[in-house]
Each structure stands twice: as C-alpha cells, then as structure tokens.
PDB file of N, CA and C in Angstrom:
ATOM      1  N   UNK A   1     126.491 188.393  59.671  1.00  0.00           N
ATOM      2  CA  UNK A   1     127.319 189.519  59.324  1.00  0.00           C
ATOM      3  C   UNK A   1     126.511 190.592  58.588  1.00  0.00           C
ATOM      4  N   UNK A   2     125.476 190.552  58.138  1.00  0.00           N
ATOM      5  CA  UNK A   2     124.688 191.161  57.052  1.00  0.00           C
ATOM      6  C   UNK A   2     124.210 192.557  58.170  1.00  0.00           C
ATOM      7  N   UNK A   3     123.965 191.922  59.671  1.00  0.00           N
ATOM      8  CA  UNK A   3     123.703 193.205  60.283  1.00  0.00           C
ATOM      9  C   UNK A   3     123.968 193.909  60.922  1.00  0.00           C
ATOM     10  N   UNK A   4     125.545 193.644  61.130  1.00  0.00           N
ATOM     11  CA  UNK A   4     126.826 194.310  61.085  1.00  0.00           C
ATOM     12  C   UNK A   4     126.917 195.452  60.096  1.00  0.00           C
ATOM     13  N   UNK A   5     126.520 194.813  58.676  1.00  0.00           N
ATOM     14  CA  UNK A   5     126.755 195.728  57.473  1.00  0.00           C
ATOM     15  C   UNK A   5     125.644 196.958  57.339  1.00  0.00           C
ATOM     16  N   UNK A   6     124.793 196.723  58.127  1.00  0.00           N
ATOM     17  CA  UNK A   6     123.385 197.372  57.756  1.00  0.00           C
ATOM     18  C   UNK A   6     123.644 199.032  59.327  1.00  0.00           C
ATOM     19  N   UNK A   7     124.126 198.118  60.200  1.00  0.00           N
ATOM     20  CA  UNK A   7     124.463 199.583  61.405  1.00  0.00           C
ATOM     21  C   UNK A   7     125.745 200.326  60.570  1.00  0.00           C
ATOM     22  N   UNK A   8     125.030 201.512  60.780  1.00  0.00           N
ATOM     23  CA  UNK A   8     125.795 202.845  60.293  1.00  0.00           C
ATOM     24  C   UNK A   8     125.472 204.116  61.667  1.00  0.00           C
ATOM     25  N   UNK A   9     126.942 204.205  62.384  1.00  0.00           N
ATOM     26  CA  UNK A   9     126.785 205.308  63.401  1.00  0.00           C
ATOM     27  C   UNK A   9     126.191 206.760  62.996  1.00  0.00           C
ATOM     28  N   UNK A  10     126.121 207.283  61.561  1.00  0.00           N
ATOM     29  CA  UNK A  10     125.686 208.232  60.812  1.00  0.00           C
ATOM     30  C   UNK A  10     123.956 208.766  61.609  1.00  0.00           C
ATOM     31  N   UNK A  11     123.453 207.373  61.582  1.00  0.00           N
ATOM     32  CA  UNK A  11     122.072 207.394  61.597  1.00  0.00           C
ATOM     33  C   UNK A  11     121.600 207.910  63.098  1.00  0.00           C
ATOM     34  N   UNK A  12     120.452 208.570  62.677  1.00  0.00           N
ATOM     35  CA  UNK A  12     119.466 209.573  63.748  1.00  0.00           C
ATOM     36  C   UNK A  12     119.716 208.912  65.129  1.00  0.00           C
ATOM     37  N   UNK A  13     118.834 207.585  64.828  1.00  0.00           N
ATOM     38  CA  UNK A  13     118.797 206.784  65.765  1.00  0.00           C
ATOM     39  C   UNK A  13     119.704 206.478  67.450  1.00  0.00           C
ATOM     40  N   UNK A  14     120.898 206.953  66.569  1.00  0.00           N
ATOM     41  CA  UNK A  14     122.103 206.540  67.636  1.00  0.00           C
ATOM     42  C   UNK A  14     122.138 207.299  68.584  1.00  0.00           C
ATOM     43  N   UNK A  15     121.289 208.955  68.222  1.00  0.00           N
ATOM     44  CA  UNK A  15     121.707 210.134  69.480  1.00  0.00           C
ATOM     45  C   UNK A  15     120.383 209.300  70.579  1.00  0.00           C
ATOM     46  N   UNK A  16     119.610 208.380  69.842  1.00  0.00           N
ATOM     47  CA  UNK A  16     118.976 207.978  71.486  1.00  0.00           C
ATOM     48  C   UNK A  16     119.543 206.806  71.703  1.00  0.00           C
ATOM     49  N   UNK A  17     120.078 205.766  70.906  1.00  0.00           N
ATOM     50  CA  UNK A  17     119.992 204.804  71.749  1.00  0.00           C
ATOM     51  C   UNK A  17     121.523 204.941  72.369  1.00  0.00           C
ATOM     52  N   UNK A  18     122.527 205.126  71.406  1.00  0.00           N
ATOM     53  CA  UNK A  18     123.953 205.283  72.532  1.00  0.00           C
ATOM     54  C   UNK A  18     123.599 206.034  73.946  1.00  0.00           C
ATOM     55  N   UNK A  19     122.613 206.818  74.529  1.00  0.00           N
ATOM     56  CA  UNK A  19     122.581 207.495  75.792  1.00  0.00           C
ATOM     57  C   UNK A  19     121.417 206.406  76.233  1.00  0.00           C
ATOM     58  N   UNK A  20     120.668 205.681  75.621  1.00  0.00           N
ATOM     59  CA  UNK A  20     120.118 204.250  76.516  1.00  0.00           C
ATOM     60  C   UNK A  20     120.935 203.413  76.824  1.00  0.00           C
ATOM     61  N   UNK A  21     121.665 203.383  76.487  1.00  0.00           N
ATOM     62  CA  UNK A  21     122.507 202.187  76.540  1.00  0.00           C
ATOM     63  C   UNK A  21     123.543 202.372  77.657  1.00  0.00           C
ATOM     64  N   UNK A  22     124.434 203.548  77.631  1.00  0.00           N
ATOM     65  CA  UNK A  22     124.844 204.389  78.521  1.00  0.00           C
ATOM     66  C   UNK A  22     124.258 204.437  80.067  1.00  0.00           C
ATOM     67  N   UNK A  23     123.085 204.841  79.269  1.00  0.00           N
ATOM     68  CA  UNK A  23     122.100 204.840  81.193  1.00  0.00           C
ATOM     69  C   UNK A  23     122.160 203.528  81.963  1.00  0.00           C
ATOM     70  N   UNK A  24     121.860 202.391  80.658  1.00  0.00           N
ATOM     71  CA  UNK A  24     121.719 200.802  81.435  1.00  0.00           C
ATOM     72  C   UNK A  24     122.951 200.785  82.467  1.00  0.00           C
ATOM     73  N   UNK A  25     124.928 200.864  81.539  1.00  0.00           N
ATOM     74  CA  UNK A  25     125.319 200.507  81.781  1.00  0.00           C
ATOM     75  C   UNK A  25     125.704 201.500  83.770  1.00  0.00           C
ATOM     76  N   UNK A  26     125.138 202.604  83.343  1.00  0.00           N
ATOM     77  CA  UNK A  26     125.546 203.608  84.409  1.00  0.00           C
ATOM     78  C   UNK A  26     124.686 203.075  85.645  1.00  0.00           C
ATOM     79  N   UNK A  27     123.473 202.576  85.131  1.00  0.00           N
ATOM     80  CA  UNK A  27     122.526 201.822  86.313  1.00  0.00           C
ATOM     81  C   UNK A  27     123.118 200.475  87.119  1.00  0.00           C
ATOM     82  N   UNK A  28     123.222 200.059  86.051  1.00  0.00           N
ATOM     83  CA  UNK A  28     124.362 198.840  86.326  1.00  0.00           C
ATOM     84  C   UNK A  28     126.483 198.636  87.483  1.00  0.00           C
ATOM     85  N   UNK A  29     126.680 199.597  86.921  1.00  0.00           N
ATOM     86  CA  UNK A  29     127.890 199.833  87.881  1.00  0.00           C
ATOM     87  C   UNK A  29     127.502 200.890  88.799  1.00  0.00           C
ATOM     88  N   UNK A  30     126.677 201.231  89.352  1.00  0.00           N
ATOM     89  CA  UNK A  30     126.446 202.469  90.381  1.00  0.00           C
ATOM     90  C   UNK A  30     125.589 201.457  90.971  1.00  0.00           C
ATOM     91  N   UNK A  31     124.282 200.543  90.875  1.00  0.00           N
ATOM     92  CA  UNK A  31     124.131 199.595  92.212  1.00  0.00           C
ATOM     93  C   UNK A  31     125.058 198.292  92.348  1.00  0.00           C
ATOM     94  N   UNK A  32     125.788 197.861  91.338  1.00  0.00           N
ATOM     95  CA  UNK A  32     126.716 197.176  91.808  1.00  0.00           C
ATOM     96  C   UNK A  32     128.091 197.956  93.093  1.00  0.00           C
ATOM     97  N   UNK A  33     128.062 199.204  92.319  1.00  0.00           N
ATOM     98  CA  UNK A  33     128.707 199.931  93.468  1.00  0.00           C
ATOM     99  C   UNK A  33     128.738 199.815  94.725  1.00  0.00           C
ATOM    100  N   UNK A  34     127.177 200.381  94.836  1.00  0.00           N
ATOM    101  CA  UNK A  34     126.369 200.334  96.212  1.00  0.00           C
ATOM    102  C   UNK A  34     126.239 199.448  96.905  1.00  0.00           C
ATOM    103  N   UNK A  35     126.044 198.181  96.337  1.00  0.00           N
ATOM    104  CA  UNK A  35     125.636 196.711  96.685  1.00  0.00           C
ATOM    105  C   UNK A  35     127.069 196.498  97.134  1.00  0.00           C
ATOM    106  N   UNK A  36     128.004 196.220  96.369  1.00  0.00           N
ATOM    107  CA  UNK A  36     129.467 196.078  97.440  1.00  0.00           C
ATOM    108  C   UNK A  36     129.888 197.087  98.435  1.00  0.00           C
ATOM    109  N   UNK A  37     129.374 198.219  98.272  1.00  0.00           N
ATOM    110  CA  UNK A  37     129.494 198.832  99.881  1.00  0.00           C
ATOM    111  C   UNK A  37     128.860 198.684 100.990  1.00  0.00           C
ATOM    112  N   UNK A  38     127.658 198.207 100.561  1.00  0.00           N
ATOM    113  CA  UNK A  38     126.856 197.687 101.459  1.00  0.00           C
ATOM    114  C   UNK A  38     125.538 199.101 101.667  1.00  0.00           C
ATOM    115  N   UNK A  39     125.403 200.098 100.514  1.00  0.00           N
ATOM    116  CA  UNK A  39     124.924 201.172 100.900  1.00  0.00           C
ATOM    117  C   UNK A  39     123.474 201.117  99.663  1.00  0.00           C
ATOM    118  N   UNK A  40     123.180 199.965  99.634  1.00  0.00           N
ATOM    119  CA  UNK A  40     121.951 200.003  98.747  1.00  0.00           C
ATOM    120  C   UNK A  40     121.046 200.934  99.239  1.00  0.00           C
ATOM    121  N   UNK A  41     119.977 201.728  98.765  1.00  0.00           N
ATOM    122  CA  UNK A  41     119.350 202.473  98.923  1.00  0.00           C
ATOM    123  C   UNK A  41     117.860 202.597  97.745  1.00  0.00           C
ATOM    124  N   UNK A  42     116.708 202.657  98.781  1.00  0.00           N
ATOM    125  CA  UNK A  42     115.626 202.408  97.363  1.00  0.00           C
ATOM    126  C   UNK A  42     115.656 203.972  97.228  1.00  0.00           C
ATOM    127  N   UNK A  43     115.614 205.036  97.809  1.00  0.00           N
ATOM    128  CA  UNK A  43     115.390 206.112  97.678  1.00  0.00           C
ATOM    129  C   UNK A  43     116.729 206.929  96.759  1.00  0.00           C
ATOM    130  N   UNK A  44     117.794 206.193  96.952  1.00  0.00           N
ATOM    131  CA  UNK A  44     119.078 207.035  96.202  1.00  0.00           C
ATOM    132  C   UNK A  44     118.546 206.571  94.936  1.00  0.00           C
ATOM    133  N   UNK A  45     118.133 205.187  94.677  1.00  0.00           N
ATOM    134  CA  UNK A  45     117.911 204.591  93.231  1.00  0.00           C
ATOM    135  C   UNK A  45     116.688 205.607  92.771  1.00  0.00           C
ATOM    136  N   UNK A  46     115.823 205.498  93.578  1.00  0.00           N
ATOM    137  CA  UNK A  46     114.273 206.494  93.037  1.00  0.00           C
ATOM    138  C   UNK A  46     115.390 207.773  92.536  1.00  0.00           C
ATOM    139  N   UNK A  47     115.798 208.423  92.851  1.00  0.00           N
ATOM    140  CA  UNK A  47     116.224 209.758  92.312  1.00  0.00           C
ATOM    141  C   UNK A  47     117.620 209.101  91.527  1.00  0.00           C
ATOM    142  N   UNK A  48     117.989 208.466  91.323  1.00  0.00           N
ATOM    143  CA  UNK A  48     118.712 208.288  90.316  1.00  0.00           C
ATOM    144  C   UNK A  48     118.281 207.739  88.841  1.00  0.00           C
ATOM    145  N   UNK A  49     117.373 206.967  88.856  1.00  0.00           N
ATOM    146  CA  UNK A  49     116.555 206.854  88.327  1.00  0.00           C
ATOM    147  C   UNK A  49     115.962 207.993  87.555  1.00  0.00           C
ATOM    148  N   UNK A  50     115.239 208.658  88.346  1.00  0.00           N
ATOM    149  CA  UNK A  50     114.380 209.825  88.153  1.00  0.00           C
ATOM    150  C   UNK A  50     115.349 210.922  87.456  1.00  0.00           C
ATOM    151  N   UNK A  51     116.357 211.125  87.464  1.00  0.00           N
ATOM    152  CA  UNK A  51     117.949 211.754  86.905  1.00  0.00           C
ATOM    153  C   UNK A  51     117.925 211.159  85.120  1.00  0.00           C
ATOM    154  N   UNK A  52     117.739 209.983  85.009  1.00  0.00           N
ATOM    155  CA  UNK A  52     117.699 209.037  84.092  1.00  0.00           C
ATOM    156  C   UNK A  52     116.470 209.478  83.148  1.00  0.00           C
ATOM    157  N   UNK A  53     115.725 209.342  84.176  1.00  0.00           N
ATOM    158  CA  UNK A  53     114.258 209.841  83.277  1.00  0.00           C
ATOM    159  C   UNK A  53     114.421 211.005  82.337  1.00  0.00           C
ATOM    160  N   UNK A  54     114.858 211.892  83.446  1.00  0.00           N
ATOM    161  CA  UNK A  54     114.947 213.796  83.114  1.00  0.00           C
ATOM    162  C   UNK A  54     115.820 213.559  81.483  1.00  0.00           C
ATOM    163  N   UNK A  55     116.561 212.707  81.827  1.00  0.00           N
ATOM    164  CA  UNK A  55     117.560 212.684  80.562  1.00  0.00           C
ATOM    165  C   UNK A  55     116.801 212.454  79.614  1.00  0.00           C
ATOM    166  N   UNK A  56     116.451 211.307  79.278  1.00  0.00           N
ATOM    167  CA  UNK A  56     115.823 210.690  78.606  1.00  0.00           C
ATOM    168  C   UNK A  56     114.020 212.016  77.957  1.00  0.00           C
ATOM    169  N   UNK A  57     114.044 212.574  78.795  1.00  0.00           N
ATOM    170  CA  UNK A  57     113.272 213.678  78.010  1.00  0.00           C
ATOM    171  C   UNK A  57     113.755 214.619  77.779  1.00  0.00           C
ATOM    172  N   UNK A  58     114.903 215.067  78.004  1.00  0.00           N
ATOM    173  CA  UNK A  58     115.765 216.228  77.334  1.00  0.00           C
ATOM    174  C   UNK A  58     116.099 215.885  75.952  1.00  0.00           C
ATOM    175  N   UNK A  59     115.921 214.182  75.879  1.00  0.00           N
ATOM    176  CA  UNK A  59     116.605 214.287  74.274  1.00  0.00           C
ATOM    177  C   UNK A  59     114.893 213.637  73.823  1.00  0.00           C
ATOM    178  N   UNK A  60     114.008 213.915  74.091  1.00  0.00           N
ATOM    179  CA  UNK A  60     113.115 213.579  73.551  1.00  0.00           C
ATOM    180  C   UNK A  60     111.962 215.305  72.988  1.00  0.00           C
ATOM    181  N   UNK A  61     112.457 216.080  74.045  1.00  0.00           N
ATOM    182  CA  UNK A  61     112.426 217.186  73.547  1.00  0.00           C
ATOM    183  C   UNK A  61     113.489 217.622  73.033  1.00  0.00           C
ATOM    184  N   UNK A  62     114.355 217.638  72.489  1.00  0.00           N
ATOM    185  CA  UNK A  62     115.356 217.835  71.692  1.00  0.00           C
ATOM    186  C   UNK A  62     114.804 217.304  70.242  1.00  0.00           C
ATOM    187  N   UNK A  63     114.024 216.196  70.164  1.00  0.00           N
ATOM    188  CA  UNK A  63     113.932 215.512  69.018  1.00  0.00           C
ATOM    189  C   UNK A  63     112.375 215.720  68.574  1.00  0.00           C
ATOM    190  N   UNK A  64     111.829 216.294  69.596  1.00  0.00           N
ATOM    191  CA  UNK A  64     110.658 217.434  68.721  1.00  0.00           C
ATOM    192  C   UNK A  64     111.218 218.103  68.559  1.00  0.00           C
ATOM    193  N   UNK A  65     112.024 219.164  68.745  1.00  0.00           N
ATOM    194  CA  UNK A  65     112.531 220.241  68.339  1.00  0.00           C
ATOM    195  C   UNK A  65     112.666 220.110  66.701  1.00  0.00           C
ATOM    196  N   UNK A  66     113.622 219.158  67.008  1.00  0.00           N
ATOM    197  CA  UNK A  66     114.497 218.362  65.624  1.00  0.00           C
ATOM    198  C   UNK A  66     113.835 218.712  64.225  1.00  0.00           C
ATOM    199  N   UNK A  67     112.341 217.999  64.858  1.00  0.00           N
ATOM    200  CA  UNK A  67     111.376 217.777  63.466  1.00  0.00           C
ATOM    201  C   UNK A  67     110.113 219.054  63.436  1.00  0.00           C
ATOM    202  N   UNK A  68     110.238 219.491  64.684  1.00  0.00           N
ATOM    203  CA  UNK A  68     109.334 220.330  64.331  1.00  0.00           C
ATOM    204  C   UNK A  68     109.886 221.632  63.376  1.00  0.00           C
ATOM    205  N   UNK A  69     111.262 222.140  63.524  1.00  0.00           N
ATOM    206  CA  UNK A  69     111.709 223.237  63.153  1.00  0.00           C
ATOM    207  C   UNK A  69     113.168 223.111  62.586  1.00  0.00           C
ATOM    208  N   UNK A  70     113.265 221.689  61.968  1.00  0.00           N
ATOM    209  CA  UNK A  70     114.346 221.446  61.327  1.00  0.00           C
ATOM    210  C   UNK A  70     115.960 221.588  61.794  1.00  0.00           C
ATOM    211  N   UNK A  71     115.645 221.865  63.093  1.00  0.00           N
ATOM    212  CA  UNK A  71     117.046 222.095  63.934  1.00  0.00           C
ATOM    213  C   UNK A  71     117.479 221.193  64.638  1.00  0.00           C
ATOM    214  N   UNK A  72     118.746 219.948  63.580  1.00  0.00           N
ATOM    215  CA  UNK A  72     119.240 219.570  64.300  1.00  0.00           C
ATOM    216  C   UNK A  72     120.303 219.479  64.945  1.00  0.00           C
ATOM    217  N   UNK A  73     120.699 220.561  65.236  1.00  0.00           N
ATOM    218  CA  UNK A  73     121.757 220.840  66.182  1.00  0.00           C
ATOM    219  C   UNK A  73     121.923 220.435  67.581  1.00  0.00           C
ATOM    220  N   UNK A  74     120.576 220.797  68.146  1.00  0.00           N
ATOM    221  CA  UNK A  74     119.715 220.692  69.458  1.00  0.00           C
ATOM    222  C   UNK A  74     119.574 219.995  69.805  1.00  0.00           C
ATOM    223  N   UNK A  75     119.252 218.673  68.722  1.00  0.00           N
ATOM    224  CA  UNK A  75     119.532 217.378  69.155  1.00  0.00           C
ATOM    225  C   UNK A  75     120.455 216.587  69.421  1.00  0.00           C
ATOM    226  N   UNK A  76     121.411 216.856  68.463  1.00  0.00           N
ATOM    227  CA  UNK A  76     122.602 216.392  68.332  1.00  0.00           C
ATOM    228  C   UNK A  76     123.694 216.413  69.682  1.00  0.00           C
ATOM    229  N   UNK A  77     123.166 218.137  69.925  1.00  0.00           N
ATOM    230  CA  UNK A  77     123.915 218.520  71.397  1.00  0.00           C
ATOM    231  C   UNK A  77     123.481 217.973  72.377  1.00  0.00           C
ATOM    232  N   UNK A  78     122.249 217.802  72.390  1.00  0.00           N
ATOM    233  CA  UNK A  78     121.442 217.517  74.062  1.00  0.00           C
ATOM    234  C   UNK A  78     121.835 215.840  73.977  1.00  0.00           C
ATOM    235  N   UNK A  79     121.733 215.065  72.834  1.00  0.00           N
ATOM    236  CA  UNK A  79     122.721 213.638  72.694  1.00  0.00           C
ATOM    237  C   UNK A  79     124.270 213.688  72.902  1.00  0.00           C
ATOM    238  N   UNK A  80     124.697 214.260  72.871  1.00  0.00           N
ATOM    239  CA  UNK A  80     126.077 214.589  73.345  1.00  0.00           C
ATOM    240  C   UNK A  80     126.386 215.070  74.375  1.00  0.00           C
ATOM    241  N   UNK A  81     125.651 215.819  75.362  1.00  0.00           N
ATOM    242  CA  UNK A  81     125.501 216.219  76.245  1.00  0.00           C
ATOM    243  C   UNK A  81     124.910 215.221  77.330  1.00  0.00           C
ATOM    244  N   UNK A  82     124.660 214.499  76.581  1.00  0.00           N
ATOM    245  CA  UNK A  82     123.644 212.917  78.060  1.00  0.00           C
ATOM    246  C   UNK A  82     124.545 212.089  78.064  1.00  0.00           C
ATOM    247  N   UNK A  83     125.565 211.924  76.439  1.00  0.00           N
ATOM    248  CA  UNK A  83     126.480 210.460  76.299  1.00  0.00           C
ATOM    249  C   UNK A  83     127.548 211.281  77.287  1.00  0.00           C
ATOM    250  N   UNK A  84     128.004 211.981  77.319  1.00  0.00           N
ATOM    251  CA  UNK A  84     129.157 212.528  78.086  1.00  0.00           C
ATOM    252  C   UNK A  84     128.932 212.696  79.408  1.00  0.00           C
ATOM    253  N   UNK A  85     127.785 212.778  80.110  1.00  0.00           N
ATOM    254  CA  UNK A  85     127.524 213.166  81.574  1.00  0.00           C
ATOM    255  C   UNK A  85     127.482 211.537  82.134  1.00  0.00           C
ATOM    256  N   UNK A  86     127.006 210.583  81.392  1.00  0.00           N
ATOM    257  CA  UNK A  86     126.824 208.972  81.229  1.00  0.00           C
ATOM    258  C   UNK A  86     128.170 208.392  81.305  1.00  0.00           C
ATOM    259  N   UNK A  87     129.137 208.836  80.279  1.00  0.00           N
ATOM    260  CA  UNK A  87     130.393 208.245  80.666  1.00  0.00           C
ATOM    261  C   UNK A  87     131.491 208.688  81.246  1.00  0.00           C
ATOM    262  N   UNK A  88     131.419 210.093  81.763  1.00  0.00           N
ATOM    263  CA  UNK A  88     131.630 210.965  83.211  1.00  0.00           C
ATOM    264  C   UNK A  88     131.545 209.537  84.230  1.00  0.00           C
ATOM    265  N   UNK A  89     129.684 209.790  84.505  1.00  0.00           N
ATOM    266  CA  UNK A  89     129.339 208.438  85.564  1.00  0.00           C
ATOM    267  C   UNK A  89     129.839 207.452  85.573  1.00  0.00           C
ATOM    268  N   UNK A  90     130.076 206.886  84.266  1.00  0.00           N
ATOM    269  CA  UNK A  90     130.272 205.462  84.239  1.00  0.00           C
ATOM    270  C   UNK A  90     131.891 204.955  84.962  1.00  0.00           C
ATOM    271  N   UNK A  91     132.572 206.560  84.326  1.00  0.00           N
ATOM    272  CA  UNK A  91     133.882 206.465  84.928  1.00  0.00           C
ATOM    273  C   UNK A  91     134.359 206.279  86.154  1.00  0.00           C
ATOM    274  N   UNK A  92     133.152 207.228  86.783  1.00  0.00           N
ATOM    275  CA  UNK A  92     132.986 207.319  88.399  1.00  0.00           C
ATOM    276  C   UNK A  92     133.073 205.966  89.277  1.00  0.00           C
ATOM    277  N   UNK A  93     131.908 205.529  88.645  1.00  0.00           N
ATOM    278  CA  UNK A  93     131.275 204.376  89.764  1.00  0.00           C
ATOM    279  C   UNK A  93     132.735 202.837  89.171  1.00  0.00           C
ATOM    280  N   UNK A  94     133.310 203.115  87.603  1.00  0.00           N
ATOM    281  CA  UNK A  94     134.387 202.618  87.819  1.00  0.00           C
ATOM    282  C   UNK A  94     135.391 202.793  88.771  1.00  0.00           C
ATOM    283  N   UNK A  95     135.997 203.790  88.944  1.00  0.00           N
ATOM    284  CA  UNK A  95     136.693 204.291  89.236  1.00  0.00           C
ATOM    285  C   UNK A  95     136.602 203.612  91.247  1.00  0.00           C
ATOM    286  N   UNK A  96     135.467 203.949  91.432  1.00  0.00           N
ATOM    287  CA  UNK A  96     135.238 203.515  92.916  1.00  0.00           C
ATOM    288  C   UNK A  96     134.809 202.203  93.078  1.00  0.00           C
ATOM    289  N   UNK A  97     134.802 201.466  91.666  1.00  0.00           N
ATOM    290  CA  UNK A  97     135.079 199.738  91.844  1.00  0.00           C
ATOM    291  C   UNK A  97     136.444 199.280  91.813  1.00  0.00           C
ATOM    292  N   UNK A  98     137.410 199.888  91.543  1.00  0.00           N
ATOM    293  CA  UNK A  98     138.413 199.819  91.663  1.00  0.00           C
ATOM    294  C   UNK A  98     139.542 200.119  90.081  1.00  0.00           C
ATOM    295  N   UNK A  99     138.573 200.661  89.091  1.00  0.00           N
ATOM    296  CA  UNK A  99     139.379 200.319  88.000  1.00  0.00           C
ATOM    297  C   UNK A  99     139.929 201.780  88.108  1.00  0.00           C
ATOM    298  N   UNK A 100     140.699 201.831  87.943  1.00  0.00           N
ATOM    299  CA  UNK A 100     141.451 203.648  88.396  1.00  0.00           C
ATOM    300  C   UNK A 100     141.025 204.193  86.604  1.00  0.00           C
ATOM    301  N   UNK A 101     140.522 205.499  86.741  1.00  0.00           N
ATOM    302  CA  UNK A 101     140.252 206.074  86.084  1.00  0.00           C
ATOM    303  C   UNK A 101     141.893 206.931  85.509  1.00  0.00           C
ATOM    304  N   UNK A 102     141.717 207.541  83.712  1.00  0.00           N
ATOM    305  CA  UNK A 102     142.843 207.825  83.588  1.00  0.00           C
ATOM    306  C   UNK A 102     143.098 209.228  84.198  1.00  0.00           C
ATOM    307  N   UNK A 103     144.512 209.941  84.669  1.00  0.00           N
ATOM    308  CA  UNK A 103     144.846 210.846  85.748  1.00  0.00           C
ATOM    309  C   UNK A 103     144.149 211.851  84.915  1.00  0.00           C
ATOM    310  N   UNK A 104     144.308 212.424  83.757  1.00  0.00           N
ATOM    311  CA  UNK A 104     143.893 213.260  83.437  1.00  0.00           C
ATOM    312  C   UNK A 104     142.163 213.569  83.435  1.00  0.00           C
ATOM    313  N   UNK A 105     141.564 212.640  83.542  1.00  0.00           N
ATOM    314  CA  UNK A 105     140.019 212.497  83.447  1.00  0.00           C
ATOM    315  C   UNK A 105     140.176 212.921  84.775  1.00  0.00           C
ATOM    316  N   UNK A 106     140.350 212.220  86.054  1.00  0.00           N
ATOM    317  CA  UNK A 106     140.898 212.201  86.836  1.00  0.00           C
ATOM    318  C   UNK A 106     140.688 214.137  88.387  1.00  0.00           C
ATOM    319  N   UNK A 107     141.756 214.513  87.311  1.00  0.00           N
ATOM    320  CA  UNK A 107     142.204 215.490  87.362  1.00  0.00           C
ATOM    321  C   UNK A 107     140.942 216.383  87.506  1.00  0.00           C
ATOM    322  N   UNK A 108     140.541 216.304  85.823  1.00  0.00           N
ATOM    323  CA  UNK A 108     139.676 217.262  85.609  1.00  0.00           C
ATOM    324  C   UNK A 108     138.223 217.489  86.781  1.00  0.00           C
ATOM    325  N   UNK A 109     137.728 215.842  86.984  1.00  0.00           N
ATOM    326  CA  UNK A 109     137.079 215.863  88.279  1.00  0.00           C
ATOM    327  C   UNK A 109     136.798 216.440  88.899  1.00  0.00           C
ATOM    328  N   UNK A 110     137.961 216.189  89.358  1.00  0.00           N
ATOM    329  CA  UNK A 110     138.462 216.772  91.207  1.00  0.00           C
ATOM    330  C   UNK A 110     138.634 218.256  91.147  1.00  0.00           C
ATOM    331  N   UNK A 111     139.001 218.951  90.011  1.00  0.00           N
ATOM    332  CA  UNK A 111     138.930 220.106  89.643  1.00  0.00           C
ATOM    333  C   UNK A 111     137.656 221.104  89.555  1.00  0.00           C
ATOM    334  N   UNK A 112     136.829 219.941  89.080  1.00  0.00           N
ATOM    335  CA  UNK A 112     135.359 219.955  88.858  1.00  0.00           C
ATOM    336  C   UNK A 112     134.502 220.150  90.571  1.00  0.00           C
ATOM    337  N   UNK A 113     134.735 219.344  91.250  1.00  0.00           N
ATOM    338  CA  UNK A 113     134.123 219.566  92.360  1.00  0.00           C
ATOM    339  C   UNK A 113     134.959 220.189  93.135  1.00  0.00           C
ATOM    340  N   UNK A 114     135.960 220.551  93.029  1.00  0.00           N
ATOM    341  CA  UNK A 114     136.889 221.340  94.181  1.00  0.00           C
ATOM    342  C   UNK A 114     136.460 223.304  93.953  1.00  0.00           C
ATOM    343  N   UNK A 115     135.849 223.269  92.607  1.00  0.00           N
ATOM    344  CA  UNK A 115     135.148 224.597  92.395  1.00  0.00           C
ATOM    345  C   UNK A 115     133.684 224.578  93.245  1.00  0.00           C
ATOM    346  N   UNK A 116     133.286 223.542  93.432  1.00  0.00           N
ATOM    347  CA  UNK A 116     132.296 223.337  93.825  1.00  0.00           C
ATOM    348  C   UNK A 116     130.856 223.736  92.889  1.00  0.00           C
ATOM    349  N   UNK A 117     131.264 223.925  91.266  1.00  0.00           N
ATOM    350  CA  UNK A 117     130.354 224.115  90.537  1.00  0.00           C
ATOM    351  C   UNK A 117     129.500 222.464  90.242  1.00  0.00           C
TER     352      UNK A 117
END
C-alpha cells in the first residue's frame, strides 16, 4: 500500500506516461481488431506505429520546451492533446469490437468525419 500512497497524478511524470500507456492499450485493441477481422496488416501496423512514434516526440519536444523556457503549458497541452486523440482511438477500435461507444461520443464522430475535416 505504501506505493499507492507515494503516486500523486499532480506529478510531471504523468503527461508522459498516461499517453504511454494509452498508446499500449490503443496498440493492443486496434490489432486485436484487425486480427478478428481477419485484416492484419504489417504495413497498416508500420504506419500506425510510426503515428505512435510522431506522438511520442511531440511530447518529448514539448518537454524541452518545458525546461528549456519554463513553459509549461506546451507541455501540458501537447499531453492532453495525445491522451485525448488515444482515447478517441481507443473508443474506436472499441466500439468496432463490439462495445458500443456512448451516443454522444458517438455523435460527435460521425460529425467529425462527415465534415470530412
């Protein structure tokens, strides 16, 4: 229990690892996805992957930023900005395993690509 007591969401730390953790799980239900459709792909994974990467240095330049010029805003955002595009995904590849996503998330989606932005 002691290191239970010792994690505090406050801390720096979390704007990277909550969007690692995120990525695992997004890696994780998007080839399980695939794998029950039968649409595995090494090349969709290479660029999904590679999507993953990009992330993963947006908040790593974010976090020079951080320390080089005391702005952490930049970081904070570009971590908020990866956890949210992550559980967007995560919703997705739920959503098309069968767990129905809620209507309003939903909604917004389909709204989302029906602009075609």
């Amino acid at each position: 229990m002691e290191i239970i007591n010792e994690i505090h969401f406050t801390q720096n730390y979390w704007v990277v690892l909550l969007p690692c953790i995120l990525m695992v799980i997004d890696i994780i239900t998007g080839y399980y996805n695939a794998w029950k459709r039968n649409e595995v792909s090494s090349s969709k994974m290479r660029d999904g992957l590679g999507k993953k990467l990009a992330e993963l240095v947006y908040i790593v330049i974010a976090m020079l930023i951080s320390f080089a010029f005391g702005i952490k805003a930049i970081f904070y955002f570009i971590g908020l900005y990866v956890i949210y595009m992550e559980l967007i995904s995560i919703a997705e590849n739920c959503n098309k395993l069968g767990l129905a996503m809620p209507k309003v998330l939903s909604d917004k989606l389909n709204n989302y690509k029906k602009n075609g932005e």
